[in-house]
Protein backbone atom coordinates (compact mmCIF):
# COMPACT_ATOMS: atom_id res chain seq x y z
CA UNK A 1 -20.03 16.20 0.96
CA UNK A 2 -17.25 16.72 -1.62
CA UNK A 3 -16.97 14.95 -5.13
CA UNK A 4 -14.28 11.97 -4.62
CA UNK A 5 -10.70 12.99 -4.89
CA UNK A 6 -8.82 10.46 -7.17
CA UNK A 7 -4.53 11.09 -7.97
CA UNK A 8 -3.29 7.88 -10.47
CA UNK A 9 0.84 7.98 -10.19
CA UNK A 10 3.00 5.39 -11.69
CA UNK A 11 6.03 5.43 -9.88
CA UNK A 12 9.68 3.86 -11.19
CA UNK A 13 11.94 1.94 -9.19
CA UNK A 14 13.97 4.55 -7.72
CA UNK A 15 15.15 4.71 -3.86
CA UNK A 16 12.39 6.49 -1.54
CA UNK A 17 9.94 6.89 -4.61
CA UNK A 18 7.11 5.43 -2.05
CA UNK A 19 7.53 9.23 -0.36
CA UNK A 20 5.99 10.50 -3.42
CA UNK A 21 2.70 8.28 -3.15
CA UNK A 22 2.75 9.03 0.59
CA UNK A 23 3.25 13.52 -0.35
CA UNK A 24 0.32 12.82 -2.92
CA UNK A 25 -1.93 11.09 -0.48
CA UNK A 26 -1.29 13.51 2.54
CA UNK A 27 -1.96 16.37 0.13
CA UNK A 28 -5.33 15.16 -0.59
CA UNK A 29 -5.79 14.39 2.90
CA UNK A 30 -5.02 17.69 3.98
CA UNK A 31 -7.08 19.46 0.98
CA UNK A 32 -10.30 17.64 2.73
CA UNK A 33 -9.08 18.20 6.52
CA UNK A 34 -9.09 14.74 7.36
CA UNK A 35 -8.04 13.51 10.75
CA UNK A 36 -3.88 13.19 11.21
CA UNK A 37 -4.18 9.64 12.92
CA UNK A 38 -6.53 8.02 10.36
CA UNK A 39 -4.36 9.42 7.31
CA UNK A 40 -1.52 8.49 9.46
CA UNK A 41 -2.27 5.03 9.18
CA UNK A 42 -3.39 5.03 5.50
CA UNK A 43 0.32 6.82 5.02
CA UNK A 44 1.66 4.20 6.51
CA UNK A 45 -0.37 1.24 4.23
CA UNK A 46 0.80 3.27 1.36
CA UNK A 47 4.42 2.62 2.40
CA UNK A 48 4.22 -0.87 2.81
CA UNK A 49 2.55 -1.68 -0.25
CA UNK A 50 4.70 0.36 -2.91
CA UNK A 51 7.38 -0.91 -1.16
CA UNK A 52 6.39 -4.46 -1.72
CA UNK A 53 5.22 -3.87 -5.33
CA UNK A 54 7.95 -2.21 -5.58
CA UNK A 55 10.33 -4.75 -4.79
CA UNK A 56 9.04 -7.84 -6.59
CA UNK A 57 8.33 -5.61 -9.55
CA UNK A 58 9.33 -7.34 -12.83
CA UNK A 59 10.29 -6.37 -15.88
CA UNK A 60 13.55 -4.36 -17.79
CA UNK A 61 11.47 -0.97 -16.43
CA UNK A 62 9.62 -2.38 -13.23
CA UNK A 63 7.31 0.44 -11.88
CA UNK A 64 4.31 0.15 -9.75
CA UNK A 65 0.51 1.85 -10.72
CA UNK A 66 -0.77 3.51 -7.32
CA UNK A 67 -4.68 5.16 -6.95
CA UNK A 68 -5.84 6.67 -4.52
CA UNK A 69 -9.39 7.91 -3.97
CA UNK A 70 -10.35 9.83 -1.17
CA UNK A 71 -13.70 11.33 0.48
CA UNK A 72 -14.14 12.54 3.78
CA UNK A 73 -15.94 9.03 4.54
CA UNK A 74 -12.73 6.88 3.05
CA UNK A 75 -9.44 6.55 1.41
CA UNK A 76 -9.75 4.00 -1.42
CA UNK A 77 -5.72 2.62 -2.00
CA UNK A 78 -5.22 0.56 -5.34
CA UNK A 79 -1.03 -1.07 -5.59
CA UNK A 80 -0.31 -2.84 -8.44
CA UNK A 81 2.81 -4.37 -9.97
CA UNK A 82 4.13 -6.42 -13.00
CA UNK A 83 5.83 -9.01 -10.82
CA UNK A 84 5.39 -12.68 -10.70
CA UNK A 85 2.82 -13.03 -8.75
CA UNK A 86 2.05 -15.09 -5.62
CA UNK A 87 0.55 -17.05 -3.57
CA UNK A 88 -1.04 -15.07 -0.87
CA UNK A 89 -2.51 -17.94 1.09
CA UNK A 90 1.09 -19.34 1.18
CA UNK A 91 2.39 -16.68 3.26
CA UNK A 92 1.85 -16.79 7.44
CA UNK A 93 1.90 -13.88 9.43
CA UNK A 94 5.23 -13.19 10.86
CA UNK A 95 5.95 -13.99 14.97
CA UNK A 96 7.52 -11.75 17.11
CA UNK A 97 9.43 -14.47 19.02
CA UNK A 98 10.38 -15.68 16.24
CA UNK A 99 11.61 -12.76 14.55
CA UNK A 100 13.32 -11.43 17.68
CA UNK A 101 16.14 -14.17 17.01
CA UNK A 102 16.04 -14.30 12.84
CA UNK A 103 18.76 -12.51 11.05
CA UNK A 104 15.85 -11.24 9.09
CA UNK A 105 13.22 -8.86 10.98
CA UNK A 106 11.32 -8.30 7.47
CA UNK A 107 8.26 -9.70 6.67
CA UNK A 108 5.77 -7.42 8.30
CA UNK A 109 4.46 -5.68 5.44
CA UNK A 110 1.00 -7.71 4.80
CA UNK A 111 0.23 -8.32 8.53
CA UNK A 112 0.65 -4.12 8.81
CA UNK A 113 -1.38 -3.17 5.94
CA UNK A 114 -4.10 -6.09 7.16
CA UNK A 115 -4.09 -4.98 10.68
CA UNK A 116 -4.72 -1.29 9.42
CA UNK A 117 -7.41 -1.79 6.87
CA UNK A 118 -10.90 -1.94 6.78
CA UNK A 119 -11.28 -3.76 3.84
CA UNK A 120 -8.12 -5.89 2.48
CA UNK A 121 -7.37 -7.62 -1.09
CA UNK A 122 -4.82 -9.31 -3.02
CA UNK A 123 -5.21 -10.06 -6.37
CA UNK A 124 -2.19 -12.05 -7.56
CA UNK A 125 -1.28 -13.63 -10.79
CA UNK A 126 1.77 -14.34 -13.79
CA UNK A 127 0.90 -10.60 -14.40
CA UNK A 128 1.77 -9.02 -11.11
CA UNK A 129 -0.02 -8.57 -7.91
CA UNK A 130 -3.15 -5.64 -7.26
CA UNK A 131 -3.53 -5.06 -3.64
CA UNK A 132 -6.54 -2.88 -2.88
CA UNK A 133 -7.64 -1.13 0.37
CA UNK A 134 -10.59 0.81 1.88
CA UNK A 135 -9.54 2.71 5.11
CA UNK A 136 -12.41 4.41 6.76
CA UNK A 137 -11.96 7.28 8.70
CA UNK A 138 -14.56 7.64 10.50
């Protein structure tokens, strides 16, 4: 089996920046022929959670740290941002019903990233949020 691939980016708030973290992960993905749908998924995490961090990013230069590491076994996915923080307990998982008549259809994000991950964390305090995930591909 190959050595662990690991990429560290830190990423600005810039419009469609998450595309970079998503290019960077499918390159590694590709580099250790993984299958499409797995890193498909992972891609799709990836999105969700820079796009989050993204958005409650704090700060005069709000950016967002993303790692990845990645074996043929697992892709390891590390968000963090310098936000406020959150509750994470506080928030309920969005209903389609109820959606289906909101003015607002956001709110998907964590139930996505959940759904799609083997192993799911939040880790959120006055110093920003760290969401880590363990998608296994096998």
């Amino acid at each position: 089996m190959p050595e662990p691939i690991a990429l560290h980016l830190l990423l600005p708030r810039v419009p469609d920046i998450e595309l970079v973290a998503i290019e960077g992960l499918e390159k590694l993905a590709h580099h250790l022929g993984l299958a499409a749908q797995k890193v498909g998924e992972a891609k799709l995490i990836v999105a969700e959670a820079v796009t989050n961090a993204l958005e409650h990013a704090g700060g005069d230069r709000p950016s967002v740290r993303v790692e990845f590491t990645v074996t043929t076994d697992e892709i390891c996915i590390f968000v963090q941002d310098n936000g406020n923080g959150f509750d994470p307990a506080g928030v309920q998982d969005p209903e389609l019903t109820g959606k289906l008549h909101a003015p607002s259809k956001r709110g998907w994000g964590l139930k996505i990233m959940k759904s799609l991950s083997d192993d799911f964390r939040i880790e959120s305090g006055a110093q920003g949020t760290t969401i880590i995930i363990r998608k296994l591909l096998s």
